[in-house]
N, C-alpha and C. Protein backbone atom coordinates (compact mmCIF):
# COMPACT_ATOMS: atom_id res chain seq x y z
N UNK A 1 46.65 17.51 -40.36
CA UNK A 1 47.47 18.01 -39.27
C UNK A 1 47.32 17.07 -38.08
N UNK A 2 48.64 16.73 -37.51
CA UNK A 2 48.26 15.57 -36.45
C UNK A 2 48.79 16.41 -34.94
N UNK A 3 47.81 16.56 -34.44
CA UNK A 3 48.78 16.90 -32.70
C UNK A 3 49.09 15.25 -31.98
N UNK A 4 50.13 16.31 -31.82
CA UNK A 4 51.29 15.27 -30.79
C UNK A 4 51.07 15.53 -29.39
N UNK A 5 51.28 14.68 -28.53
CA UNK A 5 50.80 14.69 -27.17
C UNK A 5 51.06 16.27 -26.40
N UNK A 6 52.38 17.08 -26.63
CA UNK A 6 51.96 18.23 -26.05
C UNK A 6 51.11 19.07 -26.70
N UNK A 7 50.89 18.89 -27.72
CA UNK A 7 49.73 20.04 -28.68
C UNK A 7 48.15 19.78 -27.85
N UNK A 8 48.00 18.23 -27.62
CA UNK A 8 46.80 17.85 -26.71
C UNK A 8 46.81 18.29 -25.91
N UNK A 9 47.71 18.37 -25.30
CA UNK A 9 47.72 18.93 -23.90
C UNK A 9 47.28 19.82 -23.61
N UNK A 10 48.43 21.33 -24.51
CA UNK A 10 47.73 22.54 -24.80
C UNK A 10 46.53 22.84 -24.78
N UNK A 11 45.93 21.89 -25.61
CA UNK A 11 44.24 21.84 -26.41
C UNK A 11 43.57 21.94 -24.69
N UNK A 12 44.05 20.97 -24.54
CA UNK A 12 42.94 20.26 -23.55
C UNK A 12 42.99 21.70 -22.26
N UNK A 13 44.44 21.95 -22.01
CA UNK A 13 44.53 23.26 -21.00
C UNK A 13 43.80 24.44 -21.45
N UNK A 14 43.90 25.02 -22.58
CA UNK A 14 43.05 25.76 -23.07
C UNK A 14 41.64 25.75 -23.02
N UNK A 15 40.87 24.72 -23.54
CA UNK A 15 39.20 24.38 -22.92
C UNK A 15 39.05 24.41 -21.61
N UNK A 16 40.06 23.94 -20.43
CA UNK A 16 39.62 23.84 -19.31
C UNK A 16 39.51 25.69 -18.66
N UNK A 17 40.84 25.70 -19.50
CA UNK A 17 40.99 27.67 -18.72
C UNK A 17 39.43 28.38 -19.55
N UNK A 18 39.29 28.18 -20.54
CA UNK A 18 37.45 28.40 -21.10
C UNK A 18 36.67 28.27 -20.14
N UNK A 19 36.49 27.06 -20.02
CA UNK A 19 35.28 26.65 -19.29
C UNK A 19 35.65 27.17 -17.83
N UNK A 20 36.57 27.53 -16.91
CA UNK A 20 36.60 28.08 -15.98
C UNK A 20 35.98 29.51 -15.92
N UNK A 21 36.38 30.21 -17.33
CA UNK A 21 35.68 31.31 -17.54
C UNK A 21 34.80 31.54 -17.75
N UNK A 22 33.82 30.32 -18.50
CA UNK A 22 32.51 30.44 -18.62
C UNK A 22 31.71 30.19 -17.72
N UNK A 23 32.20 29.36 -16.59
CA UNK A 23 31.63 29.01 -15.76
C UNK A 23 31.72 30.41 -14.38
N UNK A 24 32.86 31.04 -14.56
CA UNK A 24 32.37 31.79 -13.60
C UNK A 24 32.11 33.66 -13.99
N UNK A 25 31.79 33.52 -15.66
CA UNK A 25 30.92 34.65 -16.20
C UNK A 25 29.12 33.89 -15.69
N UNK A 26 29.24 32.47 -15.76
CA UNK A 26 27.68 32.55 -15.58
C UNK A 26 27.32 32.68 -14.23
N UNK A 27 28.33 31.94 -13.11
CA UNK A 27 28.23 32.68 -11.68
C UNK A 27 27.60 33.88 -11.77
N UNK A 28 28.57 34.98 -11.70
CA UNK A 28 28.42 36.10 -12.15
C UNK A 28 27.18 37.02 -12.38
N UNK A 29 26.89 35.95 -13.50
CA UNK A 29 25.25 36.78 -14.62
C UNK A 29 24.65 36.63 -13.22
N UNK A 30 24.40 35.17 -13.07
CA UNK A 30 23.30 34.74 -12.36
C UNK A 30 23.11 35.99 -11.06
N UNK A 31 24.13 36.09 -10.45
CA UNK A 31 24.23 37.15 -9.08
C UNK A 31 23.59 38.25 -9.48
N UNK A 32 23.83 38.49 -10.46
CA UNK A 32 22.61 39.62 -10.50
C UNK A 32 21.54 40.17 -11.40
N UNK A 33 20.91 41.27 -10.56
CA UNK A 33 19.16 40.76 -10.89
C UNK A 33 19.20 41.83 -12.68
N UNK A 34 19.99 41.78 -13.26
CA UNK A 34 19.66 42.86 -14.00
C UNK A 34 19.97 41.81 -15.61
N UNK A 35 19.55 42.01 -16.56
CA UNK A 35 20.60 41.53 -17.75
C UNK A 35 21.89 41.43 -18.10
N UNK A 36 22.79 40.94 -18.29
CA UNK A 36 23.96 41.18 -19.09
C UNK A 36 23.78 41.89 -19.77
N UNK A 37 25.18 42.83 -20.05
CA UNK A 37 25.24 43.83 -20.98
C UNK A 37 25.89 43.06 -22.25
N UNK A 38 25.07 43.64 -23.32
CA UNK A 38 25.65 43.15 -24.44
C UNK A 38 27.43 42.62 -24.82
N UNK A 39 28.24 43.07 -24.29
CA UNK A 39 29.50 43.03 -23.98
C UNK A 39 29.73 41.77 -23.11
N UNK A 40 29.12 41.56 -22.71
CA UNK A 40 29.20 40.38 -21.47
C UNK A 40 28.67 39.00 -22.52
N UNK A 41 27.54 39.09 -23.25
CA UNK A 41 27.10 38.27 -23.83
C UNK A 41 27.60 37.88 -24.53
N UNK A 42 28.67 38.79 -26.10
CA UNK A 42 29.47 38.47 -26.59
C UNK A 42 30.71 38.23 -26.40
N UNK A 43 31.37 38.60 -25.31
CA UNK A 43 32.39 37.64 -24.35
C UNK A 43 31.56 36.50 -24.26
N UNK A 44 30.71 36.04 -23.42
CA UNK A 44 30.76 34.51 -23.20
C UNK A 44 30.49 33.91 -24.46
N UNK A 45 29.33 34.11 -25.73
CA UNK A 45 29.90 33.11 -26.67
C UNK A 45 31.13 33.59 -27.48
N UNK A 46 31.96 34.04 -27.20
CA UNK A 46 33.21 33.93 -27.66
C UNK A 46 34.11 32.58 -26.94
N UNK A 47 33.86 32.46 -25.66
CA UNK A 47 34.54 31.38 -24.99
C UNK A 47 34.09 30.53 -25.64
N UNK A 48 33.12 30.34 -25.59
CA UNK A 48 32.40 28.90 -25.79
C UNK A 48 32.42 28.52 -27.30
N UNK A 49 32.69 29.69 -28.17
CA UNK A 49 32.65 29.33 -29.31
C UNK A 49 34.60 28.85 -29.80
N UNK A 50 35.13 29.11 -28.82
CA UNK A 50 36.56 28.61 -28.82
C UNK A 50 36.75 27.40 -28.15
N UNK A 51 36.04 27.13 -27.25
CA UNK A 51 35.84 26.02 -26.58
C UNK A 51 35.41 24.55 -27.60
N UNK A 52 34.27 24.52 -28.06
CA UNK A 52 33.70 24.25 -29.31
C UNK A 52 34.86 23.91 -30.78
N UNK A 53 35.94 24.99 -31.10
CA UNK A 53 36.84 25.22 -31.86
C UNK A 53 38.09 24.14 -31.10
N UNK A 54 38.20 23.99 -30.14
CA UNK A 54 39.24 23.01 -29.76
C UNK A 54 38.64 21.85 -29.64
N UNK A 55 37.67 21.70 -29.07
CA UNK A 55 37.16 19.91 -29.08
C UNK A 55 36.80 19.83 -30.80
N UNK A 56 36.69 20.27 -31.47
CA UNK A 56 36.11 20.02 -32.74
C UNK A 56 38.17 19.17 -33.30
N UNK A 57 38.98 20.78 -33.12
CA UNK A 57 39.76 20.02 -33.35
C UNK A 57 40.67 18.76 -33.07
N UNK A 58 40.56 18.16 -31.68
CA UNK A 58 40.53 17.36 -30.69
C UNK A 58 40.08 16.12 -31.44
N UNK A 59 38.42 16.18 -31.81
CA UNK A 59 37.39 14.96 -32.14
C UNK A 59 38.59 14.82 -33.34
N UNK A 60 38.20 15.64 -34.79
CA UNK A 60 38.92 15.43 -35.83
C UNK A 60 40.39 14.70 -35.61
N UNK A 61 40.98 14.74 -34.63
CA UNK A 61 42.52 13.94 -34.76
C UNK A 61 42.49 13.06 -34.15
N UNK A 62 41.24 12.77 -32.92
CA UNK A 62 41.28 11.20 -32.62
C UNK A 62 40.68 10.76 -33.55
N UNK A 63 39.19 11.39 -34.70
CA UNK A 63 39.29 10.12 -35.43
C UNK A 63 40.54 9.81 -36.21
N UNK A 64 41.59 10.44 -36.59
CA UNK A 64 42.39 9.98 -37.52
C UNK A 64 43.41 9.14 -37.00
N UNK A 65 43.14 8.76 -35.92
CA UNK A 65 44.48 7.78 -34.96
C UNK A 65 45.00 8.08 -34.01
């Protein structure tokens, strides 16, 4: 499967809107003094594990050209 420059694009908008989210679920944690609730935890590696899922597919099509 080859992405074409808007499919990258997509890709690439998608990880960034991730990582905005992950970055400000960990804001977040950090603010306060208590644990994350289990719900919170599996939200964030859900981002990150989609995050992960697009650069993987990303790496795989630049190596192919």
């Amino acid at each position: 499967m080859e992405l074409d420059l808007d499919e990258s694009s997509l890709a690439i908008g998608r990880i960034e809107r991730a990582l905005s989210r992950i970055e400000k679920a960990l804001a977040d944690r950090a603010k306060r003094p208590v644990a994350a609730p289990a719900a919170d935890q599996s939200a964030l590696k859900a981002e990150v594990a989609a995050v992960i899922g697009e650069l993987d597919l990303l790496i795989a099509e630049a190596k192919r050209g």
